[in-house]
N, C-alpha and C. Protein backbone atom coordinates (compact mmCIF):
# COMPACT_ATOMS: atom_id res chain seq x y z
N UNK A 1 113.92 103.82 99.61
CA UNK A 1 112.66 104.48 99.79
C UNK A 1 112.76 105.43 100.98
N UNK A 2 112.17 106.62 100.81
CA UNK A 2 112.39 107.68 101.73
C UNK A 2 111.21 107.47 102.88
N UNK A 3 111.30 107.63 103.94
CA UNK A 3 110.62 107.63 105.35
C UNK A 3 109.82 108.70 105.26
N UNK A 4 108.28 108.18 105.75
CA UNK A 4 107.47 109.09 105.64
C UNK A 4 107.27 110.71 106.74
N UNK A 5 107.04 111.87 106.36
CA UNK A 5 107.05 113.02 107.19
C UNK A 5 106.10 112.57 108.39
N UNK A 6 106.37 113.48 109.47
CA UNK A 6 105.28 113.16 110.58
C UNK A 6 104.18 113.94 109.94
N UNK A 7 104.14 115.37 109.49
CA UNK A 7 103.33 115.91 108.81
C UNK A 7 102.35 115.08 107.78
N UNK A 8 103.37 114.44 106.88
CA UNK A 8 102.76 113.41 106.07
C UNK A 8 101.86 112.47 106.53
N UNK A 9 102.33 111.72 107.60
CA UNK A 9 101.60 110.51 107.99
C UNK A 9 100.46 111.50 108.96
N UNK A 10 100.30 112.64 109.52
CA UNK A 10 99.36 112.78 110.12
C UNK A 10 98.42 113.18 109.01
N UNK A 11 98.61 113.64 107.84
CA UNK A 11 97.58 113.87 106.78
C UNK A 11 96.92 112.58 106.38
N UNK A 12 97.85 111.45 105.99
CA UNK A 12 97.07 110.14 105.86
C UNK A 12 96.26 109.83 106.48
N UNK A 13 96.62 109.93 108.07
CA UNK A 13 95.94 109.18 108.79
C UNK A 13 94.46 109.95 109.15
N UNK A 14 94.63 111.50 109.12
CA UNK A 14 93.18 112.22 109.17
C UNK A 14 92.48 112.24 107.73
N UNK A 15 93.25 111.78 106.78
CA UNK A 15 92.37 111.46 105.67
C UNK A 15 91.37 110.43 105.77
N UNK A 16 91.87 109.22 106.74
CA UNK A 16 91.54 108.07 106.43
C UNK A 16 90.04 108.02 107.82
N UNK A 17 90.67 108.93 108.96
CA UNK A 17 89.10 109.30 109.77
C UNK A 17 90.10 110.55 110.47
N UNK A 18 88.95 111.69 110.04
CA UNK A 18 89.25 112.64 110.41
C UNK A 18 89.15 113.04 111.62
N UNK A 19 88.55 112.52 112.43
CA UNK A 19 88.24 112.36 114.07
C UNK A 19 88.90 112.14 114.87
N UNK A 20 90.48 111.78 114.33
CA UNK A 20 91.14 111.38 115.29
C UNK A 20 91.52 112.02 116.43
N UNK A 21 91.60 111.61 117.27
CA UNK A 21 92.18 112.43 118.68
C UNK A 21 94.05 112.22 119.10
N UNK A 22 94.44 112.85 119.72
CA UNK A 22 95.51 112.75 120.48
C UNK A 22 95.85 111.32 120.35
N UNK A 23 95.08 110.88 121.35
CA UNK A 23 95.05 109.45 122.13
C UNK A 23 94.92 108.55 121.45
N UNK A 24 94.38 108.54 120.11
CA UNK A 24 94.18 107.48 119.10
C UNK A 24 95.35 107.76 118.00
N UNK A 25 95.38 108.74 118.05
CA UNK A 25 95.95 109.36 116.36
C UNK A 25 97.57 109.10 116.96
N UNK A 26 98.42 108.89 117.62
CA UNK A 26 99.70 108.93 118.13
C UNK A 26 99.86 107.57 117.64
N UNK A 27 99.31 106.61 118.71
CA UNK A 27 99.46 105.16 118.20
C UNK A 27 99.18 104.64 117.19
N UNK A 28 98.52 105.41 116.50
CA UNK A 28 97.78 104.87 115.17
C UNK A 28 99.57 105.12 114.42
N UNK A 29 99.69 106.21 114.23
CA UNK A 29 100.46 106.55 113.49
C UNK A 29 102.29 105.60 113.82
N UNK A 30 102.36 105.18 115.07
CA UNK A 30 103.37 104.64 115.42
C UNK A 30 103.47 103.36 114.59
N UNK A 31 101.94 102.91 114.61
CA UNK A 31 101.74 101.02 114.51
C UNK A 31 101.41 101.42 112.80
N UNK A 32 100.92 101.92 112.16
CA UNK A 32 100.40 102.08 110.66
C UNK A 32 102.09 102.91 109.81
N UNK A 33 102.51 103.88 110.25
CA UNK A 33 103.29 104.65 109.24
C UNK A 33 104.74 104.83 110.28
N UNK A 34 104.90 103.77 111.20
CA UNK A 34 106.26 104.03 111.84
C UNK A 34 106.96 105.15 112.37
N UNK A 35 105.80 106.32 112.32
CA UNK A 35 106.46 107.93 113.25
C UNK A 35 105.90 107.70 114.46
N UNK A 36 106.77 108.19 115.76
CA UNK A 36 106.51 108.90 117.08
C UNK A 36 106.15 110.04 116.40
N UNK A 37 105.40 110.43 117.46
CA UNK A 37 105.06 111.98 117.34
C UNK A 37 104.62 111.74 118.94
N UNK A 38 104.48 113.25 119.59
CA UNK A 38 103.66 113.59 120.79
C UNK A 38 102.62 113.55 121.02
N UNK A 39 101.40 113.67 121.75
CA UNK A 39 100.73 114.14 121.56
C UNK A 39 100.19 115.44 121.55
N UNK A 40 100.95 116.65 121.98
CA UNK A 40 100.85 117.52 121.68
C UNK A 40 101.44 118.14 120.11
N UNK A 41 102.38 117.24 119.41
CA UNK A 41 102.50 117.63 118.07
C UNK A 41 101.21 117.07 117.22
N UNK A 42 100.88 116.17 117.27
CA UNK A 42 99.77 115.55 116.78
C UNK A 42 98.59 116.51 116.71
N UNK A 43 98.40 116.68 117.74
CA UNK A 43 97.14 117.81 118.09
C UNK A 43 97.61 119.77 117.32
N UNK A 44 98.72 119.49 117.03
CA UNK A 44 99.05 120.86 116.44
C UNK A 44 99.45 120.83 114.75
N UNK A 45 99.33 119.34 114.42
CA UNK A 45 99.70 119.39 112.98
C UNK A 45 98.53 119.31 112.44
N UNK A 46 97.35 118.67 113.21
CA UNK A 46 95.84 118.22 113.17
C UNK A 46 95.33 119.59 112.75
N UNK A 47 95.80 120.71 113.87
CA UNK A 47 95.09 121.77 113.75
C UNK A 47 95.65 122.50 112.61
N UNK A 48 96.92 122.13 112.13
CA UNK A 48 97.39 123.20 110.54
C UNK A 48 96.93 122.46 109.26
N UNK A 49 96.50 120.53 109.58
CA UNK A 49 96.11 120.13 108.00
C UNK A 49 94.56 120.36 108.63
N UNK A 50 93.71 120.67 109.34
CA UNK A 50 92.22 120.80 109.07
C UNK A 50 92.15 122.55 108.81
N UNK A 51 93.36 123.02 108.60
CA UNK A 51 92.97 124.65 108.68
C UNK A 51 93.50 124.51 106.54
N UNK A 52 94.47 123.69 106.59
CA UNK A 52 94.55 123.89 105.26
C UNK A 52 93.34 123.73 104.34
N UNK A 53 92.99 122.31 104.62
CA UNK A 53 91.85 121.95 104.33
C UNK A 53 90.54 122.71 103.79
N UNK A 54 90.49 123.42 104.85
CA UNK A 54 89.38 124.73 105.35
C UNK A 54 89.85 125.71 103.81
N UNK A 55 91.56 126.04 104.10
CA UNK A 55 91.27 126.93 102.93
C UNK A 55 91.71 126.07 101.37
N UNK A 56 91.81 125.12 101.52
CA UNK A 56 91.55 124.30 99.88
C UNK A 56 93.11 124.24 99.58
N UNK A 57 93.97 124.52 100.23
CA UNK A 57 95.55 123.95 100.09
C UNK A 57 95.87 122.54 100.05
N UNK A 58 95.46 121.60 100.61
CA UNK A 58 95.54 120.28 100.34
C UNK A 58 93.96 119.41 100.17
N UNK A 59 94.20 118.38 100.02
CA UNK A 59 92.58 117.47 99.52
C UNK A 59 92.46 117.03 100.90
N UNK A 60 90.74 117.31 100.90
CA UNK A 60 90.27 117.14 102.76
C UNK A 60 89.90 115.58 101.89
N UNK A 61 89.53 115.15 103.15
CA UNK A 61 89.08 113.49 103.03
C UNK A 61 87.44 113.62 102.61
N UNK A 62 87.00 112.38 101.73
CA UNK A 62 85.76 112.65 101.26
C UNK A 62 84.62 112.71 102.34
N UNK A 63 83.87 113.16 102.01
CA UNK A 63 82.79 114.21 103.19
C UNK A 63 81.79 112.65 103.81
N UNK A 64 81.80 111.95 102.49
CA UNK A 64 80.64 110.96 102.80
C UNK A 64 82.12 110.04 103.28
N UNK A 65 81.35 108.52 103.98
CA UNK A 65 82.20 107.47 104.47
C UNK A 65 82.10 106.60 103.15
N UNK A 66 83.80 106.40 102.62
CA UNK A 66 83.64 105.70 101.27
C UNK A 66 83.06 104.08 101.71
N UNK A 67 82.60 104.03 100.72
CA UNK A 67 81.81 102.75 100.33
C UNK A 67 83.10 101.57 100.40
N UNK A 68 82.98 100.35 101.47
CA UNK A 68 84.08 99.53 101.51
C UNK A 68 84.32 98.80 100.47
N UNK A 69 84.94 98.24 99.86
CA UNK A 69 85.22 97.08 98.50
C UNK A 69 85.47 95.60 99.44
N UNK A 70 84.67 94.95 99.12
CA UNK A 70 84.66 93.57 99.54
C UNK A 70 85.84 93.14 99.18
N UNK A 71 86.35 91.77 100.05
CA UNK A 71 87.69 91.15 99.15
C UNK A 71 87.24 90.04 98.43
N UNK A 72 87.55 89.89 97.71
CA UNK A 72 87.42 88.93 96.76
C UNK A 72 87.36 87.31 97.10
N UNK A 73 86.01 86.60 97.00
CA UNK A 73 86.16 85.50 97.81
C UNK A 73 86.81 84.28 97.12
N UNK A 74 87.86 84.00 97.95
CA UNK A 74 88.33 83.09 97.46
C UNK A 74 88.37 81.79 96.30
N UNK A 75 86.93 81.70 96.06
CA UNK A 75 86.28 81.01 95.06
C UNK A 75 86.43 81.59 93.89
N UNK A 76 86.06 83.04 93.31
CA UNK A 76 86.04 83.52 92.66
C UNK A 76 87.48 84.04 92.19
N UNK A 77 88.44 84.05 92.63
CA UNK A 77 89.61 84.74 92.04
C UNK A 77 90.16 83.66 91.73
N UNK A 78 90.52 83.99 90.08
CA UNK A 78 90.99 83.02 89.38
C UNK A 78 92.63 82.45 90.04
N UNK A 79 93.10 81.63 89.40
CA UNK A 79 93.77 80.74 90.00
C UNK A 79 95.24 81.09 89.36
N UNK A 80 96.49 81.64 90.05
CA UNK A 80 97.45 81.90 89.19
C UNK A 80 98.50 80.77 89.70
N UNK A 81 99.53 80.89 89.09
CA UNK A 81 100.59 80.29 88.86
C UNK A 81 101.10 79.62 90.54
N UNK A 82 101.33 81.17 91.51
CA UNK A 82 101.94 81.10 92.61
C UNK A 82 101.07 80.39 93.42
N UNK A 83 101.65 79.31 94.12
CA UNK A 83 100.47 79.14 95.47
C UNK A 83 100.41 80.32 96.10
N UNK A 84 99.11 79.84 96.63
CA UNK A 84 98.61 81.23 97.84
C UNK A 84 98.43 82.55 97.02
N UNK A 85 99.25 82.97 95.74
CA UNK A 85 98.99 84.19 95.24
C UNK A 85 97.90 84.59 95.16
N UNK A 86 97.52 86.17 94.64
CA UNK A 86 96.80 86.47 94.39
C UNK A 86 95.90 87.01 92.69
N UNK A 87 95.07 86.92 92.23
CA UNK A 87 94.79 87.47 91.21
C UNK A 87 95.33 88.65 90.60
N UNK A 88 96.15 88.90 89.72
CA UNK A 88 96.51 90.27 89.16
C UNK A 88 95.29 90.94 88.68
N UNK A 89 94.30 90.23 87.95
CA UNK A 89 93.15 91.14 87.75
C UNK A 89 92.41 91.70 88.58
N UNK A 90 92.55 90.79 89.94
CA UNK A 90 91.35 91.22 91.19
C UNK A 90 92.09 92.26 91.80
N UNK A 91 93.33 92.36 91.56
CA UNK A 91 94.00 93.83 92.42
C UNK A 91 93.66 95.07 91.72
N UNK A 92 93.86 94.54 89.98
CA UNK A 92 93.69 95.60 89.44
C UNK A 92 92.37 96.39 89.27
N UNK A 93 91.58 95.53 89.62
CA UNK A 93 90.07 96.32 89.35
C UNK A 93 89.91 96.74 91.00
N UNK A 94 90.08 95.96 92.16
CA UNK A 94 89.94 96.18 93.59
C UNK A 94 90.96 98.11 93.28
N UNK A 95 91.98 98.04 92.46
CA UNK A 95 92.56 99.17 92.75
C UNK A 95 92.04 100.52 92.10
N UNK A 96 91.44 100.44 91.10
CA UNK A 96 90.48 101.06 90.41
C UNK A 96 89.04 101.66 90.86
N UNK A 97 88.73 100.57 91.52
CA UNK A 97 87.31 100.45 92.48
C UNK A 97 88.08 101.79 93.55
N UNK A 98 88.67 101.70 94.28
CA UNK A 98 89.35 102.57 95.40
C UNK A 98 90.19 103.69 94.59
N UNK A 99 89.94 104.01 93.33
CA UNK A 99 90.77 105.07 92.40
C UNK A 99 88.59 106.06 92.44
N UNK A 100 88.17 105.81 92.77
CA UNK A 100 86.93 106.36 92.86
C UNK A 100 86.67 106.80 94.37
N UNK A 101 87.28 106.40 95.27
CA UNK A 101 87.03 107.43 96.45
C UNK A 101 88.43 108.48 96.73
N UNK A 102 89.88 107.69 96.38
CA UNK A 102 90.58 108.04 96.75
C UNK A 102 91.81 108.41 95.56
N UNK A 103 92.14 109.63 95.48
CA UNK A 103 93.35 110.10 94.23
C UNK A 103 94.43 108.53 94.29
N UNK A 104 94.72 109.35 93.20
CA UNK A 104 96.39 107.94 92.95
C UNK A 104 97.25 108.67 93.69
N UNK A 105 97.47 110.15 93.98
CA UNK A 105 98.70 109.96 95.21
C UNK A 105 98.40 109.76 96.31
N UNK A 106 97.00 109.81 97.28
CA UNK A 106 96.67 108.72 98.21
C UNK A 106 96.55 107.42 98.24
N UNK A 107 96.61 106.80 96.89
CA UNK A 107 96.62 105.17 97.25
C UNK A 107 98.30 104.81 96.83
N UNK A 108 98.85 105.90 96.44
CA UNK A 108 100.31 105.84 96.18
C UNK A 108 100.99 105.46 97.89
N UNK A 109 100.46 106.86 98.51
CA UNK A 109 101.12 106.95 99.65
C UNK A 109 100.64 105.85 100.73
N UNK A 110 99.43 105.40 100.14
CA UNK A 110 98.96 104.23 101.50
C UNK A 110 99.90 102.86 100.90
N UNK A 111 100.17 102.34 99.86
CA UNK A 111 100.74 101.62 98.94
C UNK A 111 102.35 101.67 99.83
N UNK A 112 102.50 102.84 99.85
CA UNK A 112 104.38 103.14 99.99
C UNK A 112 104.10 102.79 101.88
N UNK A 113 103.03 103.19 103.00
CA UNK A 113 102.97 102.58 103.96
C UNK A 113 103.35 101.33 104.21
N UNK A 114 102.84 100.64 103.18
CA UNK A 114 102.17 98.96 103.28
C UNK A 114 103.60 98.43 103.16
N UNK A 115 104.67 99.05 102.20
CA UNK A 115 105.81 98.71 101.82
C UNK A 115 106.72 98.59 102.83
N UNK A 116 106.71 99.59 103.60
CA UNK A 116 107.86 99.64 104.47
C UNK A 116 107.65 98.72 105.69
């Protein structure tokens, strides 16, 4: 599996709150998607994906704050094979549910985060 761009991971991560600053958005990105960056690169890639954005070259993050998906309480998710596992149906609809705020190559790329 290929290592994510710093470019890349700074688009995720202003997808996910576009507000980020310097000071937040560095560490975020160290501890969530495994890039250093500066903070002065941070603050200059910030300023080329909110300019893309602006002109409709890549997908800005949705305008409203998406609606959270509860997790599934333990009671309710049926019971599979594995201890401790989880429901294959409750992922699949939990993933569906989040296919309504967010494209499949953003839950691709948050997916390929989670992996590494």
């Amino acid at each position: 599996m290929s290592t994510m761009s710093k470019m890349d991971a700074v688009r995720a991560a202003l997808r996910a709150n576009p507000d980020l600053t310097a000071s937040t958005g560095v560490p975020l990105l160290a501890k969530e998607y495994g890039v250093e960056i500066s903070p002065n690169n941070f603050s200059t890639y910030k300023q080329v994906v909110k300019k893309e954005w602006s002109e409709g070259k890549s997908p800005a993050p949705p305008t409203s704050t998406p609606a959270r998906v509860p997790a599934p309480s333990p009671k309710a998710a049926p019971q599979t094979s594995e201890p401790g596992g989880s429901s294959t149906l409750a992922v699949v609809r939990t993933l569906k549910s989040l296919l309504a705020t967010y494209s499949a190559d953003e839950l691709k790329d948050l997916i390929d985060a989670l992996s590494e």
